[in-house]
N, C-alpha and C. Protein backbone atom coordinates (compact mmCIF):
# COMPACT_ATOMS: atom_id res chain seq x y z
N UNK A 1 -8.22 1.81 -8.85
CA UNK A 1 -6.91 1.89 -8.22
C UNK A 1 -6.65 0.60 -7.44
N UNK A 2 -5.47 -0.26 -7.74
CA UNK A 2 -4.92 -0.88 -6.87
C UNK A 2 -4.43 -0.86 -5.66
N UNK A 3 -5.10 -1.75 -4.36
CA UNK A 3 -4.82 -1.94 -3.34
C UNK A 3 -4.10 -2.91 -2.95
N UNK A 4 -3.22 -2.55 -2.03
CA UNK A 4 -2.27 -3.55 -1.18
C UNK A 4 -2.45 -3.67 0.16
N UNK A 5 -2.22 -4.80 0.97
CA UNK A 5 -2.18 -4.60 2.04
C UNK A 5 -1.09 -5.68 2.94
N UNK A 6 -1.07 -5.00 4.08
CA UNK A 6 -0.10 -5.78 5.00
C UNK A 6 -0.14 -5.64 6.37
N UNK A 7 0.31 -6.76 7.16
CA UNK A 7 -0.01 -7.05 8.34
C UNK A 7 1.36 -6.40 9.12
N UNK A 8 0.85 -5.57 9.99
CA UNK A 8 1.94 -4.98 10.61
C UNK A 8 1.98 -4.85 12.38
N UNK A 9 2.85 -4.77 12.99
CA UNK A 9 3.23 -3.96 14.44
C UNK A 9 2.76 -2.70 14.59
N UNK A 10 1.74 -1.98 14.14
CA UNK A 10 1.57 -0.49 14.23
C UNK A 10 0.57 -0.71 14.76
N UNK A 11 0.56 -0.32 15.98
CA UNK A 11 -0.82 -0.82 17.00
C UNK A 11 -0.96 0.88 17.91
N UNK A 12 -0.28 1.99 17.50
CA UNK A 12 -1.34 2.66 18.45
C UNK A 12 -1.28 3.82 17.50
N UNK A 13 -1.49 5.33 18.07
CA UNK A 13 -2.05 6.40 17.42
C UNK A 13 -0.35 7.44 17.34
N UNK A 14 0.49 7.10 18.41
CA UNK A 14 1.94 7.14 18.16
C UNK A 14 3.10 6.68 17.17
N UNK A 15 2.74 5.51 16.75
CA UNK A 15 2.99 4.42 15.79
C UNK A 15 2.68 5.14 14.32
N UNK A 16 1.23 5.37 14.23
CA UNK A 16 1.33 6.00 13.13
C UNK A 16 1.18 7.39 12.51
N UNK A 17 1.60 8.15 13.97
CA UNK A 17 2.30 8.94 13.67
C UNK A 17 3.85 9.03 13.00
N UNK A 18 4.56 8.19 13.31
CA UNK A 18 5.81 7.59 12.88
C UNK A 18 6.15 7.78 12.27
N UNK A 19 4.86 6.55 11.34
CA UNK A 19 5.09 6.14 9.85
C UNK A 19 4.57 7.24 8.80
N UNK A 20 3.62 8.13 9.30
CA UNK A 20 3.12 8.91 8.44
C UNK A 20 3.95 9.52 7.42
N UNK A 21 5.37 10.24 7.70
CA UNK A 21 5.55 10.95 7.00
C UNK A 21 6.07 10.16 5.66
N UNK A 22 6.58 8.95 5.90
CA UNK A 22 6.99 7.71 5.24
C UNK A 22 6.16 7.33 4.44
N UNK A 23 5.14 7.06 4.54
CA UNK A 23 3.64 6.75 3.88
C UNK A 23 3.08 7.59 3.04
N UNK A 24 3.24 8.67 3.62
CA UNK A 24 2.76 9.88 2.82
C UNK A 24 3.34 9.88 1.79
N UNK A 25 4.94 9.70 1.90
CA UNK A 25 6.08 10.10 0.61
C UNK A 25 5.86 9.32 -0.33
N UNK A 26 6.04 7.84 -0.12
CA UNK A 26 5.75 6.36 -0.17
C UNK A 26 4.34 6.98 -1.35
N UNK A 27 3.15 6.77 -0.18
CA UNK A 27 2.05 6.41 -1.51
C UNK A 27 0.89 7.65 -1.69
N UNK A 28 1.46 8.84 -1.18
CA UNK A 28 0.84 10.09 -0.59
C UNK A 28 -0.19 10.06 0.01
N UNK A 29 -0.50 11.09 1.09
CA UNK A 29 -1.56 11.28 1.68
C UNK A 29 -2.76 11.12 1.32
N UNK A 30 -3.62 10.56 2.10
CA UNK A 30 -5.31 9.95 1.88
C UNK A 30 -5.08 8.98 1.21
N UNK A 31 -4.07 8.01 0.76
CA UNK A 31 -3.83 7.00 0.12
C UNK A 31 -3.49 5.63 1.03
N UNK A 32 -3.87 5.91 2.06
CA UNK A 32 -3.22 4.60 3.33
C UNK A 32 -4.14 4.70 4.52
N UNK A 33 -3.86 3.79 5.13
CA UNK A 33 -4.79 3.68 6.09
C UNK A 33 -3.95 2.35 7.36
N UNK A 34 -4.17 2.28 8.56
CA UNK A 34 -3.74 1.48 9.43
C UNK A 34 -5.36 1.39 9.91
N UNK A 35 -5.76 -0.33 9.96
CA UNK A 35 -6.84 -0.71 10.96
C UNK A 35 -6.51 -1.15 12.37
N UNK A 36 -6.56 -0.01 13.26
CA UNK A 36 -5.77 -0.28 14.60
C UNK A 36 -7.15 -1.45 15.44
N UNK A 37 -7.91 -1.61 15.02
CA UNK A 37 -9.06 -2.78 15.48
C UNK A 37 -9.01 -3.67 14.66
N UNK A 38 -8.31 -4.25 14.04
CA UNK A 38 -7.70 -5.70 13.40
C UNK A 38 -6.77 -6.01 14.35
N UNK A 39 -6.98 -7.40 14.54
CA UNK A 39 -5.74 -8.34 15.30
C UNK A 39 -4.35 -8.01 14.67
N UNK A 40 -4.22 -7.75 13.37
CA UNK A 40 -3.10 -7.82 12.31
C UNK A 40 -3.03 -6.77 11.96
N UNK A 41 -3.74 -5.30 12.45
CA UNK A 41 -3.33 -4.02 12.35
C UNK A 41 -2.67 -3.73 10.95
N UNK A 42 -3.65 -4.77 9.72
CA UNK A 42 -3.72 -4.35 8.29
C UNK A 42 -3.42 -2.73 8.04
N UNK A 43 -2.55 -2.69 7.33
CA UNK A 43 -1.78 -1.48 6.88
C UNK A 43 -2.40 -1.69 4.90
N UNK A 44 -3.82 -0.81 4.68
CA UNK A 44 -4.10 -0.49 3.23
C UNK A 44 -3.43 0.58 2.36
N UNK A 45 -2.99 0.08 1.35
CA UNK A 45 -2.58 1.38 0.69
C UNK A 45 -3.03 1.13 -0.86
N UNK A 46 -3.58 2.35 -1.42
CA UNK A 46 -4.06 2.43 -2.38
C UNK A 46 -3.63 3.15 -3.57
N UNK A 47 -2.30 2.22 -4.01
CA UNK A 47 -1.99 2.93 -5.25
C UNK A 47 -1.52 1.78 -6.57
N UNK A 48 -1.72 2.76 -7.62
CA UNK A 48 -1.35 1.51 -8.68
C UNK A 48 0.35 1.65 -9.01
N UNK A 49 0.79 0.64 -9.47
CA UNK A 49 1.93 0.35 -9.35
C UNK A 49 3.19 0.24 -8.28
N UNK A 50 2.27 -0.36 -7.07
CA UNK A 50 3.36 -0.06 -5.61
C UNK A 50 4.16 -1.64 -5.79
N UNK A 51 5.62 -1.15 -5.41
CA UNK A 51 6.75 -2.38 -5.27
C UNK A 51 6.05 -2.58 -3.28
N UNK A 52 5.47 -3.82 -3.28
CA UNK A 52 5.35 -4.47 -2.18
C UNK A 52 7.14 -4.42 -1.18
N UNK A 53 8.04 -4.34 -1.65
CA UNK A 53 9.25 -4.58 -0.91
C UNK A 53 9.67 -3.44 -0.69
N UNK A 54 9.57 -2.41 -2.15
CA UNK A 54 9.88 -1.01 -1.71
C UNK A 54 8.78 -0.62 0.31
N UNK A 55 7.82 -0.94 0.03
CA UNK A 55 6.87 -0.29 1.15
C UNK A 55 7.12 -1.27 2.60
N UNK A 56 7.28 -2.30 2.50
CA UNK A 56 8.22 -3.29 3.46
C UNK A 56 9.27 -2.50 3.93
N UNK A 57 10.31 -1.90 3.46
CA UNK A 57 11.76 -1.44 3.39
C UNK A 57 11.18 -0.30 4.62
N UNK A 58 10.85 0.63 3.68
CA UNK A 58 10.43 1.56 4.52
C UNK A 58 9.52 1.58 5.60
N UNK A 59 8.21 0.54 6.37
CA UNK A 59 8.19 0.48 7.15
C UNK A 59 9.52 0.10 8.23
N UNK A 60 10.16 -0.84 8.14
CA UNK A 60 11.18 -1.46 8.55
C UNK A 60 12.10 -0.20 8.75
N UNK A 61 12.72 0.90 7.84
CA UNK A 61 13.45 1.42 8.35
C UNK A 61 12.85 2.85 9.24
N UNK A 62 11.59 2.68 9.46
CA UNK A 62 10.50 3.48 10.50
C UNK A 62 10.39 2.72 11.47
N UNK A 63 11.15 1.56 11.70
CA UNK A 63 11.27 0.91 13.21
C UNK A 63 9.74 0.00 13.28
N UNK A 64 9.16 -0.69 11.92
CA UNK A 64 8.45 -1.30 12.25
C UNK A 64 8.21 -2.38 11.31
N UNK A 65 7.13 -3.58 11.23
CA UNK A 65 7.59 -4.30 10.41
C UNK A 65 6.00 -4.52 9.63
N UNK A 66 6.35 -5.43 8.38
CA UNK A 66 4.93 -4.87 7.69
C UNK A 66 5.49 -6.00 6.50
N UNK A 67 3.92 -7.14 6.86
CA UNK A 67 4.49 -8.84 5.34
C UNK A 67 3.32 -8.31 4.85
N UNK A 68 3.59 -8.44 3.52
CA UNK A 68 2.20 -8.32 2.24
C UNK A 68 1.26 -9.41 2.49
N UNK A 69 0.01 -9.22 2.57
CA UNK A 69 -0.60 -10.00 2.26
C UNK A 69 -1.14 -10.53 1.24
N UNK A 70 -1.46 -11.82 0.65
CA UNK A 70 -1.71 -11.93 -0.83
C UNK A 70 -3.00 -11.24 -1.00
């Protein structure tokens, strides 16, 4: 399975509560992950065929922001 990841603003345990339900829909549950002990609070998600901009969009319209990393 293909992984993506991205550097985001989601820095506490409120935050991703947030985004969860978004994420969930997005790339379903047990499929994501936020490393809140990264400087860059890397946002993994593990699915094949994800539009990098689709998952951008929707952080963004969850009030937060989130660049792909290569």
């Amino acid at each position: 399975m293909e992984t993506v990841q991205f550097k985001t603003n989601i820095k506490c345990s409120g935050c991703i509560a947030t985004v969860t339900p978004v994420l969930n829909e997005l790339a379903g549950a047990d499929n994501w992950e936020v490393d809140l002990n990264s400087p860059d609070k890397v946002l993994t998600i593990a699915k094949d065929n994800l539009d990098k901009s689709e998952v951008r969009v929707a952080i963004e319209k969850a009030g937060y922001k989130a660049e792909a990393l290569s």
